[in-house]
N, C-alpha and C. Protein backbone atom coordinates (compact mmCIF):
# COMPACT_ATOMS: atom_id res chain seq x y z
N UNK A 1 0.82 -1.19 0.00
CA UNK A 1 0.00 0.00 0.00
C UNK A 1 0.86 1.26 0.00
N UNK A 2 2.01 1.50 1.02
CA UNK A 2 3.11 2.36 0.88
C UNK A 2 3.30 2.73 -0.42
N UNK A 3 3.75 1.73 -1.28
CA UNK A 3 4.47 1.69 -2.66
C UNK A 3 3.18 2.52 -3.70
N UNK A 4 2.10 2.21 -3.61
CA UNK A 4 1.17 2.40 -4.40
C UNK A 4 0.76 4.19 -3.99
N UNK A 5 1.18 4.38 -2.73
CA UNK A 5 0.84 6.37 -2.38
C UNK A 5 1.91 6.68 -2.59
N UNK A 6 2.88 5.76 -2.47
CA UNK A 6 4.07 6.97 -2.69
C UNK A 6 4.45 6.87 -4.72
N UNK A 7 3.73 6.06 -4.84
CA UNK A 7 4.04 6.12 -6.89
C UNK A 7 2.60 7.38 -7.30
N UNK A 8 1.06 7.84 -6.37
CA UNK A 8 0.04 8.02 -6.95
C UNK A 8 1.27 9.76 -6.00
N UNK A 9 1.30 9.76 -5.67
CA UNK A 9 1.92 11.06 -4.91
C UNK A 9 3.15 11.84 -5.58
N UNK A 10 4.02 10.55 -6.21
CA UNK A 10 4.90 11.12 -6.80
C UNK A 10 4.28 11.85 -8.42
N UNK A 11 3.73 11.02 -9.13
CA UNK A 11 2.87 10.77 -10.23
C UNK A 11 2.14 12.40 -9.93
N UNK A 12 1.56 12.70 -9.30
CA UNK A 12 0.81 13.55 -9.09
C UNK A 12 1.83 15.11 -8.49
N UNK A 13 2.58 15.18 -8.03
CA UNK A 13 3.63 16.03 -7.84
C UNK A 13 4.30 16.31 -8.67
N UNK A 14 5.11 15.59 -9.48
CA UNK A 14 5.41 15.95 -10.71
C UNK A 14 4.52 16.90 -11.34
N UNK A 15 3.08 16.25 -11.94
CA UNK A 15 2.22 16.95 -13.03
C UNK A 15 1.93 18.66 -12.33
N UNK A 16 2.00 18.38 -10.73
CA UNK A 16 1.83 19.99 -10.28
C UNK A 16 2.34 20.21 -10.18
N UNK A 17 4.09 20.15 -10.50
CA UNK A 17 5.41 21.35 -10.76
C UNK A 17 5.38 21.89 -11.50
N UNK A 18 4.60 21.26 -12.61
CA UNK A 18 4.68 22.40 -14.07
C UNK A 18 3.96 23.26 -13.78
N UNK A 19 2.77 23.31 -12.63
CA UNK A 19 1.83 24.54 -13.09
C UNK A 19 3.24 25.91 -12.14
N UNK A 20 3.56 25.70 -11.55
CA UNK A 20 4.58 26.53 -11.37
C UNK A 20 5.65 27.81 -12.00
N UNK A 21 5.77 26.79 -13.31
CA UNK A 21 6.43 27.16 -14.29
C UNK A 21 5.38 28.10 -15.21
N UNK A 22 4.06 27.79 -15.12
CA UNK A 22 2.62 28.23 -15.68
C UNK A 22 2.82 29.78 -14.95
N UNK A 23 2.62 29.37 -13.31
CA UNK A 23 2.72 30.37 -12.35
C UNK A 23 4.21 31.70 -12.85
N UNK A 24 4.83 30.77 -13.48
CA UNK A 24 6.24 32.40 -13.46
C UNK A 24 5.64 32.89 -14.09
N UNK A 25 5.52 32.47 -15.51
CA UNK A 25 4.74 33.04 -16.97
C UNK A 25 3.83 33.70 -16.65
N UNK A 26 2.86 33.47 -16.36
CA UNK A 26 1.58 34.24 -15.61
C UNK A 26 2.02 35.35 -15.32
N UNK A 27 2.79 35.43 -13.50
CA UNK A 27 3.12 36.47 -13.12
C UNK A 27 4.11 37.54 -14.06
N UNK A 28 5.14 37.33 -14.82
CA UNK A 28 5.89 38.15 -15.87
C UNK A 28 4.57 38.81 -16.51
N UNK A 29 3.90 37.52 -17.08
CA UNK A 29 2.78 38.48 -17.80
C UNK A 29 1.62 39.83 -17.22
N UNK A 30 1.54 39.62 -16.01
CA UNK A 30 0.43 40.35 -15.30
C UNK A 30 1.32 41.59 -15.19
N UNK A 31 3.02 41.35 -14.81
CA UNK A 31 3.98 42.63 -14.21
C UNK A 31 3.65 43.32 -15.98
N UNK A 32 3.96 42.56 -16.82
CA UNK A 32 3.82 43.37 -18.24
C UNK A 32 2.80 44.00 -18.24
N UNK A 33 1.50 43.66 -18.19
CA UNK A 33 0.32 43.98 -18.58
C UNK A 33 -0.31 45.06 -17.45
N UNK A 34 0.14 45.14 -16.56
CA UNK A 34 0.18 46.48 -15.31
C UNK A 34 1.17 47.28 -15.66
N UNK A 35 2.71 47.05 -15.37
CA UNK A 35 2.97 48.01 -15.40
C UNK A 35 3.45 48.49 -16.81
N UNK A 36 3.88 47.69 -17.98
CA UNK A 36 4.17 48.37 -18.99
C UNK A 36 2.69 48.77 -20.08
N UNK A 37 1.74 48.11 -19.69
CA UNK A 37 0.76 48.42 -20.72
C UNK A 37 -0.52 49.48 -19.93
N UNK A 38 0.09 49.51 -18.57
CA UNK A 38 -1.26 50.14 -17.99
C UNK A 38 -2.31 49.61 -18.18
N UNK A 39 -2.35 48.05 -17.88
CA UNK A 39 -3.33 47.56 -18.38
C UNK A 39 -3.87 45.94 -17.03
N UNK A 40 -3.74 46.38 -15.80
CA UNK A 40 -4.13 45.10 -15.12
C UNK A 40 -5.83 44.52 -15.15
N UNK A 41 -5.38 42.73 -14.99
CA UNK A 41 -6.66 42.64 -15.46
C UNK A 41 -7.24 41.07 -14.13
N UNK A 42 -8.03 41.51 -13.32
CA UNK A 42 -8.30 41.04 -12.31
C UNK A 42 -8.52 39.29 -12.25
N UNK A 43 -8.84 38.95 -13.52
CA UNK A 43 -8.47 37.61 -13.71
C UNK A 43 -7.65 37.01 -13.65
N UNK A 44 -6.48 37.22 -14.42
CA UNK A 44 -5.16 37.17 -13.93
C UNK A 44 -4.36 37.36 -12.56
N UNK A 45 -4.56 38.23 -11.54
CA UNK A 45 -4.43 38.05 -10.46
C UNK A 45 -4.71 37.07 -9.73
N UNK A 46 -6.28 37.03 -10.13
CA UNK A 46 -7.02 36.11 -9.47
C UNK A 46 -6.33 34.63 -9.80
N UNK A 47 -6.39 34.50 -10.87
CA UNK A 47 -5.46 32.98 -11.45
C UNK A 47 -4.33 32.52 -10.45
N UNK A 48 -3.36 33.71 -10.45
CA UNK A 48 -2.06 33.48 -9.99
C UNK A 48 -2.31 33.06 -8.46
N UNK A 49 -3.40 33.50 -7.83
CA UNK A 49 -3.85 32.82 -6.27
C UNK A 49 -3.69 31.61 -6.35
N UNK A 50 -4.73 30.90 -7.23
CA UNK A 50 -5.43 29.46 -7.74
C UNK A 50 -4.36 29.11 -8.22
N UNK A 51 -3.10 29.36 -8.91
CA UNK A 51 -2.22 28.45 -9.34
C UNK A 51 -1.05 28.35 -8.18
N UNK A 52 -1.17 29.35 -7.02
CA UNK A 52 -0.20 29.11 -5.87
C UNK A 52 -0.82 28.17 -5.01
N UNK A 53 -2.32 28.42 -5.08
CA UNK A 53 -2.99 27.49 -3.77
C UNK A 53 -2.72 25.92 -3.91
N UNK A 54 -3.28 25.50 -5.51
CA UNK A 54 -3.20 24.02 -6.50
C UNK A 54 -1.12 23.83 -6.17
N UNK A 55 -0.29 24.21 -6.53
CA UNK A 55 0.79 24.36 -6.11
C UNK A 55 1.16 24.00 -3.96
N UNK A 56 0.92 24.73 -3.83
CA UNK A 56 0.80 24.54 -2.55
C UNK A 56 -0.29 23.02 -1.87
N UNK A 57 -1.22 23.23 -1.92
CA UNK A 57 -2.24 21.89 -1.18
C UNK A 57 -1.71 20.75 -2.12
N UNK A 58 -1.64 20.90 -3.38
CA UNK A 58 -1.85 19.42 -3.99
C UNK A 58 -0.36 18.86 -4.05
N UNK A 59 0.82 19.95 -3.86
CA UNK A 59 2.06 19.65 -3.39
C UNK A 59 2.54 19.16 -2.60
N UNK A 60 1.94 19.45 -0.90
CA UNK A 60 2.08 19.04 0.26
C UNK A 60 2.51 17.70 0.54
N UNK A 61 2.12 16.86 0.14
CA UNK A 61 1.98 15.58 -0.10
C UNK A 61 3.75 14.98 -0.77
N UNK A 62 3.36 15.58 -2.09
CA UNK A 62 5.29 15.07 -2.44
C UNK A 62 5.93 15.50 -2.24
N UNK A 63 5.72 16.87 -1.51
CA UNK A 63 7.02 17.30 -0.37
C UNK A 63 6.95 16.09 0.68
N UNK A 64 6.11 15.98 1.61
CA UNK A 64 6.03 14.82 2.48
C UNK A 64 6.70 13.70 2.32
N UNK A 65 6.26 12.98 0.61
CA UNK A 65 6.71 11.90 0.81
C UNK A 65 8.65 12.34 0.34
N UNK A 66 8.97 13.28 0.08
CA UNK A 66 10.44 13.37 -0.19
C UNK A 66 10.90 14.19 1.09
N UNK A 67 10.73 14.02 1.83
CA UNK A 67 11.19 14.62 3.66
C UNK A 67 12.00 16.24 3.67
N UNK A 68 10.75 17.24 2.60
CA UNK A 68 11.39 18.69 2.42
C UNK A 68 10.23 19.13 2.91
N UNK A 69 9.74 18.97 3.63
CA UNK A 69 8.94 20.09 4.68
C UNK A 69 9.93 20.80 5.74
N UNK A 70 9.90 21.50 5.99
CA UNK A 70 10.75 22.78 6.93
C UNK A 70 10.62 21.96 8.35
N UNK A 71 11.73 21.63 8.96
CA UNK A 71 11.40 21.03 10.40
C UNK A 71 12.44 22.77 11.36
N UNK A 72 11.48 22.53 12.26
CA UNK A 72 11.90 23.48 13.35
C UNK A 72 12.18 22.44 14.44
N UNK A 73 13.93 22.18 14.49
CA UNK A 73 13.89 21.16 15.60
C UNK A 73 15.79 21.33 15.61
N UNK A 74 15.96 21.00 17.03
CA UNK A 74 17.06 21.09 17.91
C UNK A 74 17.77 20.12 17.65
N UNK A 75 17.42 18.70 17.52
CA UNK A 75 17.46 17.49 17.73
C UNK A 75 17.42 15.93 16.75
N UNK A 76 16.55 16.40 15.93
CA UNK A 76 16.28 15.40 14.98
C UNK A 76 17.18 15.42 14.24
N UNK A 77 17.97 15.84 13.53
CA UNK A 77 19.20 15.32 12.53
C UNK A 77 19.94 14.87 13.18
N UNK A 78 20.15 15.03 14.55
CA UNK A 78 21.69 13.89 15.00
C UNK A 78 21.13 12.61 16.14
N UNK A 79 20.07 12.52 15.64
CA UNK A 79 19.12 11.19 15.83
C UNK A 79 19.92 10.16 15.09
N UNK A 80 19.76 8.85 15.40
CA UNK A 80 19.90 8.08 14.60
C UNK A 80 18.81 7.01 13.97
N UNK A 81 18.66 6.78 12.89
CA UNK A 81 17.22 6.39 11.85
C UNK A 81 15.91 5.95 12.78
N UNK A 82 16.28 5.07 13.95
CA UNK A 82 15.62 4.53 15.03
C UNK A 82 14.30 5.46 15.33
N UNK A 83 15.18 6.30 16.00
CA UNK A 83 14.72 7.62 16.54
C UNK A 83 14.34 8.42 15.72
N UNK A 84 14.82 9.01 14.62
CA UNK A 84 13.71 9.28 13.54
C UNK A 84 12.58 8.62 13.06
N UNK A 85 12.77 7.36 13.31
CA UNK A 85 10.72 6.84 12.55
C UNK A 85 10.11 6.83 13.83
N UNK A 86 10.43 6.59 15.15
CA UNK A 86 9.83 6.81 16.17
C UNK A 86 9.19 8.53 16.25
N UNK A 87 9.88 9.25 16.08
CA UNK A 87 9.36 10.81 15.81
C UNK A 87 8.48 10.57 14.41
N UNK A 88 8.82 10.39 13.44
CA UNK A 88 8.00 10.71 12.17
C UNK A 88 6.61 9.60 12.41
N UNK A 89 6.74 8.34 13.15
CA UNK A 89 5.50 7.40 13.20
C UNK A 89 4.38 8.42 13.90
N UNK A 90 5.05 8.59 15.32
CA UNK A 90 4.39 9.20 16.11
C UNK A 90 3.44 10.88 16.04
N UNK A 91 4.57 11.73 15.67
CA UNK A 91 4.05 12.61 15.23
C UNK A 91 2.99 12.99 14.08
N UNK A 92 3.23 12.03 13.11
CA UNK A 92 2.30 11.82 12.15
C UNK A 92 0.87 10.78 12.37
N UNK A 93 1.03 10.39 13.66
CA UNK A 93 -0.18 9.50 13.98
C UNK A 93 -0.58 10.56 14.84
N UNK A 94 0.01 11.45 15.45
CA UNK A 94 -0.83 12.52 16.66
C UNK A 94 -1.31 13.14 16.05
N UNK A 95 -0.63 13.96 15.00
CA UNK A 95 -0.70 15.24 14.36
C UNK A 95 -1.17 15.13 13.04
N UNK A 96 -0.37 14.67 12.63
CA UNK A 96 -0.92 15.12 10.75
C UNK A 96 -2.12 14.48 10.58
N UNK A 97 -2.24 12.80 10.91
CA UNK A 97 -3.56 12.51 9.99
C UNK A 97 -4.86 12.91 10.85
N UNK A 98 -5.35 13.45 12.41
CA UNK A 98 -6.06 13.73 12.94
C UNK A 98 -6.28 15.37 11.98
N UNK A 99 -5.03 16.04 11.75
CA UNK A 99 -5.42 17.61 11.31
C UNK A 99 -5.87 17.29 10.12
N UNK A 100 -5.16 16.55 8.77
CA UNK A 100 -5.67 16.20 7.59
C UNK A 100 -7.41 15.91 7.55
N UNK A 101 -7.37 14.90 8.60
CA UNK A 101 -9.47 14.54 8.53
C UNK A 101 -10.11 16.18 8.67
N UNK A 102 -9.11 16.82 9.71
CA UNK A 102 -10.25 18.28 9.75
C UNK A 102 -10.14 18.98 8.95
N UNK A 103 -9.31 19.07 8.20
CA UNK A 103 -8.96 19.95 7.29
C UNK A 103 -10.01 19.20 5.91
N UNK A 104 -9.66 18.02 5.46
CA UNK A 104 -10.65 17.30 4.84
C UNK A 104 -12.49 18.03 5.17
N UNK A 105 -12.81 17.51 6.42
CA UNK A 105 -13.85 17.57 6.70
C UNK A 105 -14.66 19.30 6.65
N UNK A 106 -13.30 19.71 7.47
CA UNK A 106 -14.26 21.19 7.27
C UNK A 106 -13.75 21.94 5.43
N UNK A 107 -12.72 21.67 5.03
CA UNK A 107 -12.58 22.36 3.74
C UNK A 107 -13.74 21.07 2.64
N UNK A 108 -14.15 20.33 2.99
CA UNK A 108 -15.00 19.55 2.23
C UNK A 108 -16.53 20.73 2.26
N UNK A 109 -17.10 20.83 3.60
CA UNK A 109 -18.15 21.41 4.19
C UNK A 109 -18.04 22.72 2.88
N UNK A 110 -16.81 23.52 3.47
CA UNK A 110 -16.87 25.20 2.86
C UNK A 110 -16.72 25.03 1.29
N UNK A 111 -16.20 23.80 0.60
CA UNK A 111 -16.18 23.52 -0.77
C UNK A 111 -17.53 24.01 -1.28
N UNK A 112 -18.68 22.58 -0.85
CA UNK A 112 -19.98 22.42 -1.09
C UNK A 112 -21.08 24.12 -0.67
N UNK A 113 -20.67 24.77 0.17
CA UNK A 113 -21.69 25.79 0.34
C UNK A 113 -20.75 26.58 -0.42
N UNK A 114 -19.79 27.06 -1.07
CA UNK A 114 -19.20 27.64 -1.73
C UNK A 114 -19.98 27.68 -3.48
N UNK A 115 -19.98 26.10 -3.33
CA UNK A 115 -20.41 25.86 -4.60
C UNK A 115 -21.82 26.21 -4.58
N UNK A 116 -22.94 25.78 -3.75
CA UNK A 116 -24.11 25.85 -3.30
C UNK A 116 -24.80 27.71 -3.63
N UNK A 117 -23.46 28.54 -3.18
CA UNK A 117 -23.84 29.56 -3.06
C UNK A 117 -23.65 29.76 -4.72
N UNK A 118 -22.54 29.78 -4.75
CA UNK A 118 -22.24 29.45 -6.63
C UNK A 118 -21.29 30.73 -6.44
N UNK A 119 -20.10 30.82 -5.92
CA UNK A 119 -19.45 31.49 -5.50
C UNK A 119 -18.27 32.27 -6.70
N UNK A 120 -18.63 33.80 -6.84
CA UNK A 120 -17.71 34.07 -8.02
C UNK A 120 -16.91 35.72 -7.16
N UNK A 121 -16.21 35.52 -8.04
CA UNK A 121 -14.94 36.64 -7.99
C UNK A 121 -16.11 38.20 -7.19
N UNK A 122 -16.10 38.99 -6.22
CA UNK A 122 -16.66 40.07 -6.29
C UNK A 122 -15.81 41.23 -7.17
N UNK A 123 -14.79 40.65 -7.94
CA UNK A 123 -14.12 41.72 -8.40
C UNK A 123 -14.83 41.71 -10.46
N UNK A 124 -15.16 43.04 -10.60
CA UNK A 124 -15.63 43.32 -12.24
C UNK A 124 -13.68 42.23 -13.23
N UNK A 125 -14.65 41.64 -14.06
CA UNK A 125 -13.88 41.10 -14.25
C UNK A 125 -12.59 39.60 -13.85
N UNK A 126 -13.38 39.22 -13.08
CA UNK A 126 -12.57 38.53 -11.87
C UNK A 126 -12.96 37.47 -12.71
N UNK A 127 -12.71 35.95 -12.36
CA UNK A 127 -13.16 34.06 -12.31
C UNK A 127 -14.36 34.17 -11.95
N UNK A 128 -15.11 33.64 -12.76
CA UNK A 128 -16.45 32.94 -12.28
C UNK A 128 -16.03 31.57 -11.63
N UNK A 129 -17.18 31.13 -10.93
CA UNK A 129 -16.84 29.57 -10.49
C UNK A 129 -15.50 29.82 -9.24
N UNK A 130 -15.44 30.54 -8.56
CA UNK A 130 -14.40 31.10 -7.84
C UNK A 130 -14.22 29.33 -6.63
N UNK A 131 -15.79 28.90 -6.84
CA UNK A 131 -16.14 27.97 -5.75
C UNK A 131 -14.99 26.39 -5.45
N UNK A 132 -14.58 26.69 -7.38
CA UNK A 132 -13.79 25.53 -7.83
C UNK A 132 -12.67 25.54 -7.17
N UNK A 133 -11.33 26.24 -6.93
CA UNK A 133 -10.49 25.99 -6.37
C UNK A 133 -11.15 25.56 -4.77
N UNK A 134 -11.81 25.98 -4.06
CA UNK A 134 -11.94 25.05 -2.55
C UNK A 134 -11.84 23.71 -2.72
N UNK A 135 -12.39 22.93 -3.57
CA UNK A 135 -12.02 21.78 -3.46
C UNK A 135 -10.74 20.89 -3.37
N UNK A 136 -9.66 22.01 -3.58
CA UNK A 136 -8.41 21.60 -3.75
C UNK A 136 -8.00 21.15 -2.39
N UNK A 137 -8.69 21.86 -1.50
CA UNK A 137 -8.41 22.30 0.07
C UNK A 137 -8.38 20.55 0.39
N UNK A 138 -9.86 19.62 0.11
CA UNK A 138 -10.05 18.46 1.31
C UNK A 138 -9.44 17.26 -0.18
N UNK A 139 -9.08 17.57 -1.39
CA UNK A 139 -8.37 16.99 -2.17
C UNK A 139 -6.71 16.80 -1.85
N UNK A 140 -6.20 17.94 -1.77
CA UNK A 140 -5.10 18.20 -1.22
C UNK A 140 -4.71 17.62 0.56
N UNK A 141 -5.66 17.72 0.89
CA UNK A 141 -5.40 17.25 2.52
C UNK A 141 -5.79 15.40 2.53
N UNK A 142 -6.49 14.68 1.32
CA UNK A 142 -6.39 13.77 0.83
C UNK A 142 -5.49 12.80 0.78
N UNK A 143 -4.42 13.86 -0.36
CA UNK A 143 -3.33 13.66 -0.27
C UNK A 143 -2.13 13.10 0.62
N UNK A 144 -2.58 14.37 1.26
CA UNK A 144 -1.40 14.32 2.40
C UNK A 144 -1.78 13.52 2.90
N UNK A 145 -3.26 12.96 3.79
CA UNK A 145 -3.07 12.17 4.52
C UNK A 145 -2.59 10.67 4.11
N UNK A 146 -2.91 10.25 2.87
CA UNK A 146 -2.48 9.06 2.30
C UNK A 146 -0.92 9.24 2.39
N UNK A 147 -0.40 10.21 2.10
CA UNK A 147 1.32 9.91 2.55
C UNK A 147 1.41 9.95 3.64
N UNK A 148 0.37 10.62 4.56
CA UNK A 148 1.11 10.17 6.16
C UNK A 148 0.78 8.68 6.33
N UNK A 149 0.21 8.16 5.85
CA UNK A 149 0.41 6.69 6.02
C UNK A 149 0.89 6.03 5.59
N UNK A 150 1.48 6.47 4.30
CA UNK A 150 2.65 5.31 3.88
C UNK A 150 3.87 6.12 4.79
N UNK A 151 4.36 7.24 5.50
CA UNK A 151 4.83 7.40 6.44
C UNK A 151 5.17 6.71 7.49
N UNK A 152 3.97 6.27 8.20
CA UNK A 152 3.49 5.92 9.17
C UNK A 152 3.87 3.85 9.03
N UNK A 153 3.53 3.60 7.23
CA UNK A 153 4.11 2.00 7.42
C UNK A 153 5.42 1.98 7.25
N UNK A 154 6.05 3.03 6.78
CA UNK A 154 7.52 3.15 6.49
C UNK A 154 8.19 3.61 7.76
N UNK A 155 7.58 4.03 8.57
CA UNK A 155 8.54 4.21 9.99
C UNK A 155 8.02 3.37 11.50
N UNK A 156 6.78 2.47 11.06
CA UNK A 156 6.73 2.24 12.30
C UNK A 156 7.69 1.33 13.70
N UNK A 157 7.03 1.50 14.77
CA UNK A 157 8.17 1.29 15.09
C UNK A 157 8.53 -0.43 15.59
N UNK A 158 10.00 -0.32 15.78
CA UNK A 158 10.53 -1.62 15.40
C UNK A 158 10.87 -2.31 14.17
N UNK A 159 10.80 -1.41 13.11
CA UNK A 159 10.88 -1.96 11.74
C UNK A 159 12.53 -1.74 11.77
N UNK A 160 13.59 -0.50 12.21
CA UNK A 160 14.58 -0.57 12.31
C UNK A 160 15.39 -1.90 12.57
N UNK A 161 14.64 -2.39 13.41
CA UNK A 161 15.66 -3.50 14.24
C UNK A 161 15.40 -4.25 13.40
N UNK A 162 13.79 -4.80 12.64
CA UNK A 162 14.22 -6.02 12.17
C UNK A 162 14.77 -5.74 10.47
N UNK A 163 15.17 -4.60 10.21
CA UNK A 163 15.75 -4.17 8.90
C UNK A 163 16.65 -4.76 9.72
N UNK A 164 17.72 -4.39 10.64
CA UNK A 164 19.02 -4.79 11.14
C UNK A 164 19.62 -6.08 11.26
N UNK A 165 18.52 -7.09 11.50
CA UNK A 165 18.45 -8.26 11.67
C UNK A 165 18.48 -9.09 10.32
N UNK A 166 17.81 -8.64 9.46
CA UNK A 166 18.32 -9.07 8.20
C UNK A 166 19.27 -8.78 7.49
């Protein structure tokens, strides 16, 4: 099961690096179209949100499964592997997949009345369908939580020792 989130995670991280590259282009274009043409155009702004947010949530995940999330810690690099899946099992069974379900659950909720309301840009000119990116929110937290569990089979604990043993 590991093998199969961490190939649908990688698979899927990849295809959302390019929008990134979408994202420079974009932004060059909007700096052109403001400041050299006197000409900004609220869609485009608006885009460049939706292509940081899709970037960001649906990313989360293959950062996760490639261990480049930002750690704020004293301690953990001069751990030895042991002691790292004991931290990464644990913490990711306290923390991540309990926050992922809420994040799921309530960005699922604000998706649907988003959509319900039929939610568009208040700006002249803006995205219709503004409602569409929320879904990225309990898609993206999806994500993640399926890599915290191939996390979670990849570090639990005692698997060190009997890697050692073989």
């Amino acid at each position: 099961m590991a093998d199969w989130i961490n190939w649908l995670n990688e698979k899927i991280g990849r295809a959302v690096s390019w929008l990134t590259l979408l994202l420079v282009i974009l932004v060059f274009g909007n700096v052109c179209l403001r400041y050299v043409f006197n000409n900004p155009q609220a869609w485009s702004k608006e885009l460049e949100w939706h292509l940081f947010a899709l970037i960001f949530l649906i990313g989360a995940a293959y950062t996760l499964r490639h261990d480049r999330h930002v750690r704020v810690d004293l301690f953990y690099d001069r751990q030895a592997q042991k002691e790292k899946n004991q931290v990464n099992f644990w913490g990711t069974l306290i923390f991540l997949l309990p926050w992922c379900l809420v994040m799921m659950y309530t960005g699922w909720n604000s998706a649907i009345d988003a959509y319900t309301m039929g939610e568009r840009s208040p700006e002249a000119g803006g995205l219709s369908n503004l409602w569409l990116i929320q879904f990225a929110i309990p898609f993206g937290m999806l994500l993640l939580f399926l890599q915290g569990l191939s996390l979670i089979i990849s570090s639990r604990p005692g698997q060190q020792l009997e890697e050692d043993q073989s």
